[in-house]
PDB file of N, CA and C in Angstrom:
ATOM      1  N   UNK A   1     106.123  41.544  77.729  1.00  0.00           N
ATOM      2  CA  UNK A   1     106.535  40.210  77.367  1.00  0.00           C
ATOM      3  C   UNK A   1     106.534  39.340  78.624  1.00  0.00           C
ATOM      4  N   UNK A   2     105.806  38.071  78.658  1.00  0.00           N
ATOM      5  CA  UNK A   2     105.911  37.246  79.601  1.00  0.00           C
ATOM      6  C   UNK A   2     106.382  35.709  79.402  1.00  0.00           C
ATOM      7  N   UNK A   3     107.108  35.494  80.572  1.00  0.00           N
ATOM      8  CA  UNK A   3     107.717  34.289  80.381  1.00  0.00           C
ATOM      9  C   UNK A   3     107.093  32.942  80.906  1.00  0.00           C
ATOM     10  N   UNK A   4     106.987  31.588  80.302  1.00  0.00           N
ATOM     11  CA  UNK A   4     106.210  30.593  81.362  1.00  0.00           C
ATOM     12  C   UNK A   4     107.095  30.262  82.492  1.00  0.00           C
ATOM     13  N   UNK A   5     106.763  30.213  83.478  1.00  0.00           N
ATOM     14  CA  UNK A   5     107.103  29.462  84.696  1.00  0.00           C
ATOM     15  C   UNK A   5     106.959  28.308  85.250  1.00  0.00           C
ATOM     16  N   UNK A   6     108.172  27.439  84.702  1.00  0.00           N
ATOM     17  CA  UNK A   6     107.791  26.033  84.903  1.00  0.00           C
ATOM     18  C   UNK A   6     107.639  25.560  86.681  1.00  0.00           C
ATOM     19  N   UNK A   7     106.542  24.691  86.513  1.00  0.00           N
ATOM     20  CA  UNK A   7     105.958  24.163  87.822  1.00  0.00           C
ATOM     21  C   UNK A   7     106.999  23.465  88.157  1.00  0.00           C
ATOM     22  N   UNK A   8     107.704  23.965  89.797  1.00  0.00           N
ATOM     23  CA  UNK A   8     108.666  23.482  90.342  1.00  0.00           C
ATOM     24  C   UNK A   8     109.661  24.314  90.202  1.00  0.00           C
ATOM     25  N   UNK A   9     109.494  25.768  89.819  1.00  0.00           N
ATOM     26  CA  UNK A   9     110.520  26.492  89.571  1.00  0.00           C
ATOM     27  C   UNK A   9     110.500  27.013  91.175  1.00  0.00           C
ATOM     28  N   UNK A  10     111.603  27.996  91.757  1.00  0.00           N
ATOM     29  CA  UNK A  10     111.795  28.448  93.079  1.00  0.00           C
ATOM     30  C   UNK A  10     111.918  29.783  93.024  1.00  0.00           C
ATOM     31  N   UNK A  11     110.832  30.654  94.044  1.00  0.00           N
ATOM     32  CA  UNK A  11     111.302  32.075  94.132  1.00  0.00           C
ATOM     33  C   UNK A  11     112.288  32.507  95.196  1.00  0.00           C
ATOM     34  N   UNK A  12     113.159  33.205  94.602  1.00  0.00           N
ATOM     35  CA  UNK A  12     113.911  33.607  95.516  1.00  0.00           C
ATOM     36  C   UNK A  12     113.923  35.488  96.086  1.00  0.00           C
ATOM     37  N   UNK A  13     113.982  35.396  97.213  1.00  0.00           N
ATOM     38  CA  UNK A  13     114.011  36.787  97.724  1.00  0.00           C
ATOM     39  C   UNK A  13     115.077  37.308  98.477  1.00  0.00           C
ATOM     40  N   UNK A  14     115.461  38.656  97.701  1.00  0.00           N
ATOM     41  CA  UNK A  14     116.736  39.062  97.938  1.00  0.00           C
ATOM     42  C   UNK A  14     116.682  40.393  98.920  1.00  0.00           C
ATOM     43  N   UNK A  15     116.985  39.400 100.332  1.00  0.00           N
ATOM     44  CA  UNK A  15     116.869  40.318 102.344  1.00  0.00           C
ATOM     45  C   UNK A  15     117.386  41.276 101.740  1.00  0.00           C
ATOM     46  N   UNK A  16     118.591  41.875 100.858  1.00  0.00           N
ATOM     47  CA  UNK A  16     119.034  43.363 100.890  1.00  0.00           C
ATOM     48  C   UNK A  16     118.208  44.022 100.441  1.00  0.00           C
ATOM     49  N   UNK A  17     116.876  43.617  99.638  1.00  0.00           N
ATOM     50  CA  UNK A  17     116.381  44.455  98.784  1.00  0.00           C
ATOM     51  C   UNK A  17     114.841  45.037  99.209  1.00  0.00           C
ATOM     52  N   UNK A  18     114.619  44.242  99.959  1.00  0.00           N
ATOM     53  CA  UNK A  18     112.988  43.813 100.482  1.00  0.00           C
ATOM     54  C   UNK A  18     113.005  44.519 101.339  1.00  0.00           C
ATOM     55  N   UNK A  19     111.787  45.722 101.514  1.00  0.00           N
ATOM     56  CA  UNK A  19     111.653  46.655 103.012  1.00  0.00           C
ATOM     57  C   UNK A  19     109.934  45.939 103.343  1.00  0.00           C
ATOM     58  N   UNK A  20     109.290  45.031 102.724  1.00  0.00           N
ATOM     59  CA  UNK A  20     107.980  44.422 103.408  1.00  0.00           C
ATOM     60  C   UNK A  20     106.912  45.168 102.767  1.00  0.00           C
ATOM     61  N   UNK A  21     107.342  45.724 101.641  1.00  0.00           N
ATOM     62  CA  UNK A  21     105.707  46.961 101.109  1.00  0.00           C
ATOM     63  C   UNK A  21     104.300  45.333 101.095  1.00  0.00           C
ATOM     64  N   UNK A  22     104.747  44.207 100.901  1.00  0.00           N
ATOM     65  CA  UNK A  22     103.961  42.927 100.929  1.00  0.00           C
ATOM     66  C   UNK A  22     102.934  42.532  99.642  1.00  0.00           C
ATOM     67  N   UNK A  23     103.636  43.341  98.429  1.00  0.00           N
ATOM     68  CA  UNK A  23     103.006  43.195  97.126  1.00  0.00           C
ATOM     69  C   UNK A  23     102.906  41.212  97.271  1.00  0.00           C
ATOM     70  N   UNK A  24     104.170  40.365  97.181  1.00  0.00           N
ATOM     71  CA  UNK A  24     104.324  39.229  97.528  1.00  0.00           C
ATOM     72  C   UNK A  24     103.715  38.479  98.193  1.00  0.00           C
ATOM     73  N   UNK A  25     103.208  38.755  99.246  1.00  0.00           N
ATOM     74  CA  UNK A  25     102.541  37.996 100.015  1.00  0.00           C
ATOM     75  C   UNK A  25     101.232  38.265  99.493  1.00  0.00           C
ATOM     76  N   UNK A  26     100.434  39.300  99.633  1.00  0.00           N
ATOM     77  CA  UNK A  26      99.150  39.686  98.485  1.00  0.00           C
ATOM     78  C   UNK A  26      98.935  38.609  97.417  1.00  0.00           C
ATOM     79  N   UNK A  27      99.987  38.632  96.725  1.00  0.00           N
ATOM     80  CA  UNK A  27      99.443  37.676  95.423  1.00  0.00           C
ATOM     81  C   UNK A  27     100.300  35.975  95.303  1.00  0.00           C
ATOM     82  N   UNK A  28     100.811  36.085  96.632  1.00  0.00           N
ATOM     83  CA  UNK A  28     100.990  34.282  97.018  1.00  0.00           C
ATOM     84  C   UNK A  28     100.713  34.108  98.251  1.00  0.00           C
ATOM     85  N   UNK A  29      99.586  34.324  98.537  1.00  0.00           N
ATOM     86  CA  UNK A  29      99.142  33.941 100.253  1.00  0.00           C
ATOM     87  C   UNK A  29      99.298  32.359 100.773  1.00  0.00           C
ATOM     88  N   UNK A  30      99.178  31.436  99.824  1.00  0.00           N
ATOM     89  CA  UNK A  30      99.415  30.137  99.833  1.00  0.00           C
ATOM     90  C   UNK A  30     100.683  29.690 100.506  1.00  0.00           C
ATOM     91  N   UNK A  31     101.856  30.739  99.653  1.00  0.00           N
ATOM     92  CA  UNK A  31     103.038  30.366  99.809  1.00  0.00           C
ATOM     93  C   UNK A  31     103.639  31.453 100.797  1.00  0.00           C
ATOM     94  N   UNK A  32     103.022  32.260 100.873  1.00  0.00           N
ATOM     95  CA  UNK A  32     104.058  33.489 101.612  1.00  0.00           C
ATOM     96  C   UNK A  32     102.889  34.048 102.720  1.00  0.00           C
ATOM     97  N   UNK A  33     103.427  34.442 103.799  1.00  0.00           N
ATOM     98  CA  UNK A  33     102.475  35.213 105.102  1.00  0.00           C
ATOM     99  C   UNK A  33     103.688  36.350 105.418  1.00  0.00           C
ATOM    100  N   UNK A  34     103.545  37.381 106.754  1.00  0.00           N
ATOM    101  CA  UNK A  34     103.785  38.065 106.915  1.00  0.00           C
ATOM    102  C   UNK A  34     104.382  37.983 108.419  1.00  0.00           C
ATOM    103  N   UNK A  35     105.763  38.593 108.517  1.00  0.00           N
ATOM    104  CA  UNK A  35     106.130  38.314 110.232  1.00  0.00           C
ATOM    105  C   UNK A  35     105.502  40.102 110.438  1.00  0.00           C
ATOM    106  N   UNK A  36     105.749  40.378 111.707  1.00  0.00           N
ATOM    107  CA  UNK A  36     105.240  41.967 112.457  1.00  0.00           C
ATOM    108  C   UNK A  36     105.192  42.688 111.927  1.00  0.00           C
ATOM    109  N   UNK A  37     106.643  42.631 111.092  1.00  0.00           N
ATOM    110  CA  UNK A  37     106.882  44.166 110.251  1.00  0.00           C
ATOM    111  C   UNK A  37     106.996  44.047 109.091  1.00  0.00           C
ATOM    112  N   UNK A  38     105.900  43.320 108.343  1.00  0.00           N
ATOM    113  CA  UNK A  38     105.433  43.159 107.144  1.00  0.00           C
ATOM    114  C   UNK A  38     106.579  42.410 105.959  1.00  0.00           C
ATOM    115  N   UNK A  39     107.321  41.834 106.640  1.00  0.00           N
ATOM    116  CA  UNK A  39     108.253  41.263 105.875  1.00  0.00           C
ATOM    117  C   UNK A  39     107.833  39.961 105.597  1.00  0.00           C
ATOM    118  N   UNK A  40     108.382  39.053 104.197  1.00  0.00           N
ATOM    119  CA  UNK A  40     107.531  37.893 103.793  1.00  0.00           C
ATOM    120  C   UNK A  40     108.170  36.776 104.638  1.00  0.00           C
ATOM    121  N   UNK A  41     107.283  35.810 104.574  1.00  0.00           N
ATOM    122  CA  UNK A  41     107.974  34.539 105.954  1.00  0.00           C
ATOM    123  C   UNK A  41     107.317  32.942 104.656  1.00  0.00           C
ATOM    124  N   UNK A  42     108.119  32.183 104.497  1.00  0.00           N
ATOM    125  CA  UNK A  42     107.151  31.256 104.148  1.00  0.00           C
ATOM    126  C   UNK A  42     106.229  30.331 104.746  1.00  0.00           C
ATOM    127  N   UNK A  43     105.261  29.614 104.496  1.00  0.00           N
ATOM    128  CA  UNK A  43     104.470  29.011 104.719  1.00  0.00           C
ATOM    129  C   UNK A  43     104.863  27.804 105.150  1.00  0.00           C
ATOM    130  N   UNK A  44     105.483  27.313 104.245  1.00  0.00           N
ATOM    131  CA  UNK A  44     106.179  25.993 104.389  1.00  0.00           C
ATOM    132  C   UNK A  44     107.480  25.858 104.518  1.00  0.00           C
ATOM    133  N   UNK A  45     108.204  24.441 105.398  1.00  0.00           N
ATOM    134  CA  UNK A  45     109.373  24.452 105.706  1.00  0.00           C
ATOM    135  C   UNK A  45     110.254  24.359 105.005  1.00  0.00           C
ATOM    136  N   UNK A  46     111.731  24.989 105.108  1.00  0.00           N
ATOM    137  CA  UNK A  46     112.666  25.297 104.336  1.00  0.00           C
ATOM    138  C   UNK A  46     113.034  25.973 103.458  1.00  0.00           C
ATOM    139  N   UNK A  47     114.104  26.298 103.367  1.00  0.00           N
ATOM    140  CA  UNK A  47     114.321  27.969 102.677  1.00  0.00           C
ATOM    141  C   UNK A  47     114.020  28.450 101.133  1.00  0.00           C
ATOM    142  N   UNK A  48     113.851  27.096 100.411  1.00  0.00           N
ATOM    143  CA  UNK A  48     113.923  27.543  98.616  1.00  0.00           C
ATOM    144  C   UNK A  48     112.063  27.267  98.681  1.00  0.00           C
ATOM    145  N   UNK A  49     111.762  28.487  98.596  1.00  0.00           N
ATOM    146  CA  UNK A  49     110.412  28.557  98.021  1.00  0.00           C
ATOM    147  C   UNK A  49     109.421  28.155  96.975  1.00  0.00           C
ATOM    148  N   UNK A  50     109.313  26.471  96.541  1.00  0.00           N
ATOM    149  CA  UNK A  50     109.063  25.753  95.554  1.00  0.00           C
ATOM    150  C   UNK A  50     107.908  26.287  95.325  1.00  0.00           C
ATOM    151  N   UNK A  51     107.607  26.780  94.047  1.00  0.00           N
ATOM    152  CA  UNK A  51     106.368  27.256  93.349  1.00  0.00           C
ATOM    153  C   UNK A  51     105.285  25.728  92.693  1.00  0.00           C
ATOM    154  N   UNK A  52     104.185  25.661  93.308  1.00  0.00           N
ATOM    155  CA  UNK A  52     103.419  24.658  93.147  1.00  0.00           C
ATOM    156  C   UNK A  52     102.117  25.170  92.403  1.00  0.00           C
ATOM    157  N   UNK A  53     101.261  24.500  91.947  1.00  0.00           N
ATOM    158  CA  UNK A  53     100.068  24.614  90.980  1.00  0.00           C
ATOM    159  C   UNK A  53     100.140  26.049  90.573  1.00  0.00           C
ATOM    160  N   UNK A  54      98.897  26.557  90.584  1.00  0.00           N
ATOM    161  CA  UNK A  54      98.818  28.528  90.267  1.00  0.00           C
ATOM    162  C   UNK A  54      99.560  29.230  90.717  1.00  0.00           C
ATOM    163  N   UNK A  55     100.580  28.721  91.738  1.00  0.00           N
ATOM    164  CA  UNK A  55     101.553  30.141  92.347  1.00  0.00           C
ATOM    165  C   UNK A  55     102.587  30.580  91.632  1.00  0.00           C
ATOM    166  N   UNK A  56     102.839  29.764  90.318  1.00  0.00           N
ATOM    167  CA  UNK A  56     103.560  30.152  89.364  1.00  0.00           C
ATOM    168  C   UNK A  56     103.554  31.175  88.323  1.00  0.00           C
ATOM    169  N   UNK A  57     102.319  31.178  88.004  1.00  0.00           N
ATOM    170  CA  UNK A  57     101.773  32.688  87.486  1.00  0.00           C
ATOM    171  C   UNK A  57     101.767  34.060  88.180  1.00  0.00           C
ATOM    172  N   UNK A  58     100.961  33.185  89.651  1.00  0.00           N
ATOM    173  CA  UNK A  58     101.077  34.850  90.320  1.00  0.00           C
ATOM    174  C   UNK A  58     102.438  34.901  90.844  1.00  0.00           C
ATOM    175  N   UNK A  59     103.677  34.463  91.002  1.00  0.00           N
ATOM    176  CA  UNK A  59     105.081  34.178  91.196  1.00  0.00           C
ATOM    177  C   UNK A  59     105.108  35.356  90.427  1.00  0.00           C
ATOM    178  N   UNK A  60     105.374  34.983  88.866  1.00  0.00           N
ATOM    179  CA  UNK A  60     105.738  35.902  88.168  1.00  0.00           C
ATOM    180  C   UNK A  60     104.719  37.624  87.878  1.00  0.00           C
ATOM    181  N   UNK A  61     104.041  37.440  88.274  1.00  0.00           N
ATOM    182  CA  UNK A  61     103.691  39.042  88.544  1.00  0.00           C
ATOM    183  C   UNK A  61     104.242  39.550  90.024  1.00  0.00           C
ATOM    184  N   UNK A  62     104.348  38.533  90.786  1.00  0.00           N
ATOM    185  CA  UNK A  62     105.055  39.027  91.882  1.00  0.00           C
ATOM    186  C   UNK A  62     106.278  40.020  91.702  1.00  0.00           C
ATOM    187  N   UNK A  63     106.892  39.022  91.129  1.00  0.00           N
ATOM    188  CA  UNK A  63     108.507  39.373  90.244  1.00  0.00           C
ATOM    189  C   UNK A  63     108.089  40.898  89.877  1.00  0.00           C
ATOM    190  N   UNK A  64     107.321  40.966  88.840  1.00  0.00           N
ATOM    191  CA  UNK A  64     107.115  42.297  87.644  1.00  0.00           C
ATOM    192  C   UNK A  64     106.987  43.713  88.845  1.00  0.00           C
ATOM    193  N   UNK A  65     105.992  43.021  89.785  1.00  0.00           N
ATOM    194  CA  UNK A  65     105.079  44.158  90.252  1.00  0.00           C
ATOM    195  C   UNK A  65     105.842  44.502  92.430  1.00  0.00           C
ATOM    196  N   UNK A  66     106.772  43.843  92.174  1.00  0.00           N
ATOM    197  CA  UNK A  66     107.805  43.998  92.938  1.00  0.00           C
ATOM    198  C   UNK A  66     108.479  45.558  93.062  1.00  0.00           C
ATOM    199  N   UNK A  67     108.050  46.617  93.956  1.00  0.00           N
ATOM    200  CA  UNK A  67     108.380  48.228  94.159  1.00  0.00           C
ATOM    201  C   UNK A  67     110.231  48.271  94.205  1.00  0.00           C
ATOM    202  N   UNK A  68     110.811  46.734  95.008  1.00  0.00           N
ATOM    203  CA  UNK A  68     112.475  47.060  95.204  1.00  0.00           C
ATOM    204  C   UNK A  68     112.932  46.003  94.251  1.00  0.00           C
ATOM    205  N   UNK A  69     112.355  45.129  93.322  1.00  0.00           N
ATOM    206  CA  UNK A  69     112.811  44.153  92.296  1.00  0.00           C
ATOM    207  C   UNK A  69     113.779  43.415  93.977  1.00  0.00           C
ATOM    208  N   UNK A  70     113.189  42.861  94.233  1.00  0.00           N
ATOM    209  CA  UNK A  70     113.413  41.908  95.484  1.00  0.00           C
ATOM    210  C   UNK A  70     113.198  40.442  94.870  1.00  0.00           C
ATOM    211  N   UNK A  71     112.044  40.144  94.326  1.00  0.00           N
ATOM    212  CA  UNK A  71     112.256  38.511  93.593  1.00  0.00           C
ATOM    213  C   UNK A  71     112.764  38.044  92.329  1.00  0.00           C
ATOM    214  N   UNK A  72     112.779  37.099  92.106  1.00  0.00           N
ATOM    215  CA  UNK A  72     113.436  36.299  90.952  1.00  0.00           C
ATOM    216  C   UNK A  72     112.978  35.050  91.072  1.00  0.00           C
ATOM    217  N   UNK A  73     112.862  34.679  90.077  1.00  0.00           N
ATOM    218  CA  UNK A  73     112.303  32.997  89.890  1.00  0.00           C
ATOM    219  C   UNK A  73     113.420  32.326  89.028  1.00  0.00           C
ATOM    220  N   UNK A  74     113.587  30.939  89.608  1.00  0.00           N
ATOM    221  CA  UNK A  74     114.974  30.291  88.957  1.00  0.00           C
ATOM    222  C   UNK A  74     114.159  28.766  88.798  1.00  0.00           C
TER     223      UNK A  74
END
């Protein structure tokens, strides 16, 4: 079952949960890059990660296909 993701929704990533496997960054390169130790960094400034054009779809497989369920979209 999949849900739509309205444009302008925000992903959020939860530091306790995230060890950097970089499924996330893989399928939002737009929005997400990688610091040394493979942990996600955003692209753009400031902390709430606004989901813009197509990154909303791959957002939500991010979410699904997430190994520590580290994201959420709000």
């Amino acid at each position: 079952m999949t849900t739509d993701v309205r444009r302008g929704a925000v992903l959020h990533i939860d530091w306790t949960r995230c060890d950097g496997r970089g499924v996330c960054t893989e399928l939002l390169p737009d929005t997400l890059t990688r610091d040394e130790w493979g942990y996600p960094l955003a692209r753009r400034a400031g902390h709430d990660l606004v989901l813009e054009g197509g990154d909303a779809r791959r957002a939500q497989d991010a979410v699904r296909l997430c190994p520590r369920m580290a994201l959420r979209i709000t």
